[in-house]
Protein backbone atom coordinates (compact mmCIF):
# COMPACT_ATOMS: atom_id res chain seq x y z
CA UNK A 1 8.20 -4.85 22.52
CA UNK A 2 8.55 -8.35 21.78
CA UNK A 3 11.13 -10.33 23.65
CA UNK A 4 11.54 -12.62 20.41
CA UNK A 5 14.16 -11.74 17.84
CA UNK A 6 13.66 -13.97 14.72
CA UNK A 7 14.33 -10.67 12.20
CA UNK A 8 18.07 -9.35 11.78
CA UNK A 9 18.00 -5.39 10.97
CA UNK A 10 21.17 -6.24 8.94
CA UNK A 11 18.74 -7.64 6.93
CA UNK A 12 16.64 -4.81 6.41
CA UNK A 13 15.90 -3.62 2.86
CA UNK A 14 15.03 -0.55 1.02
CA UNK A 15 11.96 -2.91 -0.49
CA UNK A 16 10.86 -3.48 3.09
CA UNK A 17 11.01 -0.10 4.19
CA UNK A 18 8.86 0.46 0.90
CA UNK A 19 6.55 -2.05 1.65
CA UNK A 20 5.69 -1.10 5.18
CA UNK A 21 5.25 1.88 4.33
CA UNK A 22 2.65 0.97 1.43
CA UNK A 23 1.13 -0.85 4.35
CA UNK A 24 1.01 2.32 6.67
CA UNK A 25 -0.75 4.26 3.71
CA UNK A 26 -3.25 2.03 3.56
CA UNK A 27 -4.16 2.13 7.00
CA UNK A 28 -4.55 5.88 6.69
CA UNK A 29 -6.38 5.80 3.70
CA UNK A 30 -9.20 2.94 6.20
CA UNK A 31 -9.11 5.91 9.21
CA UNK A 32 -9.88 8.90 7.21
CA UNK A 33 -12.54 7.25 5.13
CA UNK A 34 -14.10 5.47 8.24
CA UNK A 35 -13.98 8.57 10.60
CA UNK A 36 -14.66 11.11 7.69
CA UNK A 37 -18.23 9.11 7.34
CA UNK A 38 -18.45 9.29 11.22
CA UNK A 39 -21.39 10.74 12.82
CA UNK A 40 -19.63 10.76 16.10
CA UNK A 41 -20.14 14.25 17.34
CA UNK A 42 -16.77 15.97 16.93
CA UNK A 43 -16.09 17.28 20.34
CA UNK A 44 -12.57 18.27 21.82
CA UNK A 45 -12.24 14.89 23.74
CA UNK A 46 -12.96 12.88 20.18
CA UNK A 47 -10.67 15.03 18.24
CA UNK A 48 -7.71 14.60 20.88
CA UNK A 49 -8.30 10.72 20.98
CA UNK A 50 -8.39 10.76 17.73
CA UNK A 51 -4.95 12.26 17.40
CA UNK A 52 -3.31 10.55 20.38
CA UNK A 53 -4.38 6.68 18.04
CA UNK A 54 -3.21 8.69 14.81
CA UNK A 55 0.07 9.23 16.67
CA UNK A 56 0.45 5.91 17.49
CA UNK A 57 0.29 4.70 13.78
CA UNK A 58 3.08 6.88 13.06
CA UNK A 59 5.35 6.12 15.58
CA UNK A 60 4.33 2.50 14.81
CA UNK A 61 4.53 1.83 11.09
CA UNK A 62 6.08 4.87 9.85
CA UNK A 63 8.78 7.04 11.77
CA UNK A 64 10.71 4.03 12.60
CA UNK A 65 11.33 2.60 9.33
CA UNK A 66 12.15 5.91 8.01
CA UNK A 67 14.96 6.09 10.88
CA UNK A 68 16.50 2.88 9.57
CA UNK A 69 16.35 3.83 6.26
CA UNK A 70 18.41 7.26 7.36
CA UNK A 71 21.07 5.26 9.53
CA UNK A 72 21.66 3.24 6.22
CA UNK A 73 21.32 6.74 4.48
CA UNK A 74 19.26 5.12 2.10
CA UNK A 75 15.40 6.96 1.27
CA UNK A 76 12.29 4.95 1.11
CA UNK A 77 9.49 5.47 -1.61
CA UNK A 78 6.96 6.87 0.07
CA UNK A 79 3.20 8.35 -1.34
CA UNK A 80 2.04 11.36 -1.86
CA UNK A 81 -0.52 10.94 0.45
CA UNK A 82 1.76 9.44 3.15
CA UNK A 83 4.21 12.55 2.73
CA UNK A 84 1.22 14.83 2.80
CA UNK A 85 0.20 13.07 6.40
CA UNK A 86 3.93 13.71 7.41
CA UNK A 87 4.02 16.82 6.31
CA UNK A 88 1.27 17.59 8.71
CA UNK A 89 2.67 15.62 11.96
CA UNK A 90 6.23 17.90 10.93
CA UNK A 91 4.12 21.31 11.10
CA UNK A 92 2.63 20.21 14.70
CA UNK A 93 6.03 18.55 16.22
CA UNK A 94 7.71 22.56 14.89
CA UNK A 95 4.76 24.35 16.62
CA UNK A 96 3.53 25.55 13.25
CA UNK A 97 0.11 23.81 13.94
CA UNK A 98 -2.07 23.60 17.01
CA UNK A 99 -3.84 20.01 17.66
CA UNK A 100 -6.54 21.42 16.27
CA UNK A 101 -5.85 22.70 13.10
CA UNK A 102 -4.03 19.24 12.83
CA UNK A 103 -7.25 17.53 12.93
CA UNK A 104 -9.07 20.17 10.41
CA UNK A 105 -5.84 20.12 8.37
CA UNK A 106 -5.85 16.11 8.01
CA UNK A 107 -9.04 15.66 6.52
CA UNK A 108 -8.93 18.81 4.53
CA UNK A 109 -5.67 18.18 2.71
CA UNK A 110 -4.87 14.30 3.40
CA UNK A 111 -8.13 12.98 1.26
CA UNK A 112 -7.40 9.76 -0.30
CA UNK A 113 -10.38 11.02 -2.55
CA UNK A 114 -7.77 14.11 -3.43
CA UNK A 115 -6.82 12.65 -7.60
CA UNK A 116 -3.41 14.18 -6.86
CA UNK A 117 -3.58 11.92 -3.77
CA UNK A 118 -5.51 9.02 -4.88
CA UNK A 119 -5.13 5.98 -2.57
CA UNK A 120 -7.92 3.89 -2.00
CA UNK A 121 -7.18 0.84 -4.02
CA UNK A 122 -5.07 0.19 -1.43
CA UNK A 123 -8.16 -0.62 1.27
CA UNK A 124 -8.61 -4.06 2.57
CA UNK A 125 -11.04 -5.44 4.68
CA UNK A 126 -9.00 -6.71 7.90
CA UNK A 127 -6.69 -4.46 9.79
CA UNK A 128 -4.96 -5.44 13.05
CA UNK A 129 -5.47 -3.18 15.94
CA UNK A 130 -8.25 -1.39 13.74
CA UNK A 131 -9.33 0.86 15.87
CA UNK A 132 -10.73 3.18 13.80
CA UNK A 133 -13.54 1.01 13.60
CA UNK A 134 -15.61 1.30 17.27
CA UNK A 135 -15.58 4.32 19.36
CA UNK A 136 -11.79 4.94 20.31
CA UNK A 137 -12.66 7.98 21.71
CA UNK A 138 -14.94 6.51 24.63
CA UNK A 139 -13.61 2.64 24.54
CA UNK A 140 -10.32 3.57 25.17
CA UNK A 141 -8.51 0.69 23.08
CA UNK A 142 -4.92 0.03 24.59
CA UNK A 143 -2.27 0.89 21.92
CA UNK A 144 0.59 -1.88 21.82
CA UNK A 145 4.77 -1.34 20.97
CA UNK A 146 4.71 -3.67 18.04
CA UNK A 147 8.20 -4.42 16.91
CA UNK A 148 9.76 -5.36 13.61
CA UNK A 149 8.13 -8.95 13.68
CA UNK A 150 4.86 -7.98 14.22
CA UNK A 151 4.92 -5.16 11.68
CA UNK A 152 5.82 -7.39 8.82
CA UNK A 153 3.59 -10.07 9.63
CA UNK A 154 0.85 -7.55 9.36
CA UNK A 155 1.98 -6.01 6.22
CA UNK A 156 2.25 -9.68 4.90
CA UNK A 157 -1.63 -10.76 5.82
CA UNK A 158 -2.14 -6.85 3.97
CA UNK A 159 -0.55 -7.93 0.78
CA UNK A 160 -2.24 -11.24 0.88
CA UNK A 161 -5.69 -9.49 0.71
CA UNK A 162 -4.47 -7.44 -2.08
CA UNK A 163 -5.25 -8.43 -5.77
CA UNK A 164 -2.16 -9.23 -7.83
CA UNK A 165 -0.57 -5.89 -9.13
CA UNK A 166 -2.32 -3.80 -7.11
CA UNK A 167 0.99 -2.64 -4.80
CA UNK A 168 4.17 -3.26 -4.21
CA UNK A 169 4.64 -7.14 -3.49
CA UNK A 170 7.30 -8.85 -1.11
CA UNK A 171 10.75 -8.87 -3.38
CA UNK A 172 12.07 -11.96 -4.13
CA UNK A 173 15.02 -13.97 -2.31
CA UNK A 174 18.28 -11.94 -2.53
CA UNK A 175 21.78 -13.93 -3.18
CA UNK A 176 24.63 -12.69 -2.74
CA UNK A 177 24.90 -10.05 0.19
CA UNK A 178 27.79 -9.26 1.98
CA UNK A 179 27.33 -8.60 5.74
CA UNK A 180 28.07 -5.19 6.87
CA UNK A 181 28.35 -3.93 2.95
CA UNK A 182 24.58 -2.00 3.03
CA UNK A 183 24.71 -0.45 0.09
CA UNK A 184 26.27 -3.29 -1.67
CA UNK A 185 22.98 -5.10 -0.64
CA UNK A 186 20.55 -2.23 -1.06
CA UNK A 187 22.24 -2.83 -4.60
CA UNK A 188 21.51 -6.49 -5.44
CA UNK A 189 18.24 -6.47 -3.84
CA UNK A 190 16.39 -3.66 -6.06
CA UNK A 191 18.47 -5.68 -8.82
CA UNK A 192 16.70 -8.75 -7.53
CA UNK A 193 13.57 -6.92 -7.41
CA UNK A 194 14.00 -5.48 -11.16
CA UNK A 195 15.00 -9.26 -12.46
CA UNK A 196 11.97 -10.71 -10.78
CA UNK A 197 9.61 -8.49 -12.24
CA UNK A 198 10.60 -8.26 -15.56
CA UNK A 199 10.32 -12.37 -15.25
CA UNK A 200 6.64 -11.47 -14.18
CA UNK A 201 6.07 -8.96 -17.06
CA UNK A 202 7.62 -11.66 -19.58
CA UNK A 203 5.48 -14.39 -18.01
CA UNK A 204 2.48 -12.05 -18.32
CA UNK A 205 3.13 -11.13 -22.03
CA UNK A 206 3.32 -14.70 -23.07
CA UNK A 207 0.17 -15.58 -21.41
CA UNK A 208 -1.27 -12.43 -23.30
CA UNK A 209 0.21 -13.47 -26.69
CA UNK A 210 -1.43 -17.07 -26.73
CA UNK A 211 -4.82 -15.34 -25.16
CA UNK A 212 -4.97 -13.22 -28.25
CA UNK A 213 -3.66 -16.03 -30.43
CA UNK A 214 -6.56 -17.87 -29.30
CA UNK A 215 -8.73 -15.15 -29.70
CA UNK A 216 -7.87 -14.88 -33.56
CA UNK A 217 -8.01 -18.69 -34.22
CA UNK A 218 -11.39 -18.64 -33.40
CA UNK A 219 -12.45 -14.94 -35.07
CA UNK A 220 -10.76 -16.65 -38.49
CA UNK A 221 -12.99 -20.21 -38.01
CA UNK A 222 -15.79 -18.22 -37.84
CA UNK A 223 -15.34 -15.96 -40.34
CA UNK A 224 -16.44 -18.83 -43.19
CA UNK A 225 -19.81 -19.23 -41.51
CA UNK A 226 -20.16 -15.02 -41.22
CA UNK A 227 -19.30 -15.08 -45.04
CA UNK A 228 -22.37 -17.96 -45.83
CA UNK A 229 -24.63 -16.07 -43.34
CA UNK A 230 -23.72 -12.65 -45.38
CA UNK A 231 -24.69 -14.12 -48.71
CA UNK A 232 -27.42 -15.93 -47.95
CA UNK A 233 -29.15 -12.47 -46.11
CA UNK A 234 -28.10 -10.51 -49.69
CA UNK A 235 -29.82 -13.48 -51.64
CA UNK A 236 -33.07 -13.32 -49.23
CA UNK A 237 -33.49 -9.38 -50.12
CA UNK A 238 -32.48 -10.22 -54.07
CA UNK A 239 -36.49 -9.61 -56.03
């Protein structure tokens, strides 16, 4: 854990909760596809590496945030696909599951291929701590405490790789919060959130109207020379 404090959990958000978690499904969505095209021979020492780095992910970009949003009873949006993965990690912390079947059970129900679980738009390219990516199960990559810093800066560089639209984006600046009132904040920040993107939407609209007012300025100055180039084709064919 980081020594450095420059992020207040008083400050903490529904929106970021949301956000991280976006993040955290995304990361999922880069480890199943990336070990499910894996020739690595599945042996019991791969599959129990493999769950010892998945519970690491959890523990760092999931559970926590979900904590916070409890203590400030307060519930995150979270994915299908993320709740199916947590569904999962609940069945094996309640003994319902061995190890084993969690493994079978991940990549049989947790496909981000599944089109009632559909999540791959939200790949990127760079991941930090991507481990997924070499042998984990041989290389034995050391698996850092990352605190609340860390986390976000991550989930920023994410959403900078991300084409506009295509997930949740950092809200905007929230005015107005009262310290120790959290649901007065939770309050004015998804009303921040809801103001800032219908100024998007507007924004987008407007650009949209003059793109097709454009468009039919120029289908009306050429319909004059469509009109000569008609009649002068039905005079050509005229015996």
């Amino acid at each position: 854990m980081s020594n450095s404090s420059k992020y207040d959990l008083t400050e903490f958000t529904i929106l970021d909760a949301t956000n991280i978690l976006e993040y955290a499904t995304s990361r999922f969505v880069a480890i199943w596809i990336a070990c499910d095209r894996s020739h690595v021979p599945r042996s019991p020492a791969y599959k129990a590496s493999f769950f010892r780095h998945l519970q690491w992910e959890v523990d760092s970009f999931v559970f926590p945030y979900i904590n916070i949003c409890m203590v400030f009873n307060t519930h995150p949006t979270m994915t299908d696909l993320l709740c199916s993965i947590l569904g999962r990690f609940s069945r094996l912390q309640t003994r319902n599951i061995t190890g084993e079947q969690f493994y079978a059970k991940f990549f049989m129900h947790c496909s981000p291929h599944d089109p009632e679980l559909r999540s791959t738009h939200r790949v990127v390219l760079k991941y930090a701590h991507d481990w997924w990516k070499d042998h984990f199960d041989t290389l034995g990559f050391a698996l850092p405490s990352l605190d609340v810093n860390e986390v976000l800066d991550m989930m920023a560089d994410h959403f900078e790789q991300l084409p506009m639209g295509a997930m949740l984006l950092p809200g905007p600046a929230v005015a107005g919060q009262v310290e120790g009132d959290t649901l007065l904040n939770q309050i004015l920040a998804v009303k921040a959130r809801i103001q800032h993107l219908s100024d998007s939407l507007e924004k987008m609209l407007q650009e949209k109207t003059m793109m097709a007012a454009a468009a039919a300025s120029s289908m009306s100055e050429l319909e004059g020379p469509m009109n000569e180039l008609e009649e002068v084709l039905l005079t050509s064919r005229r015996p």
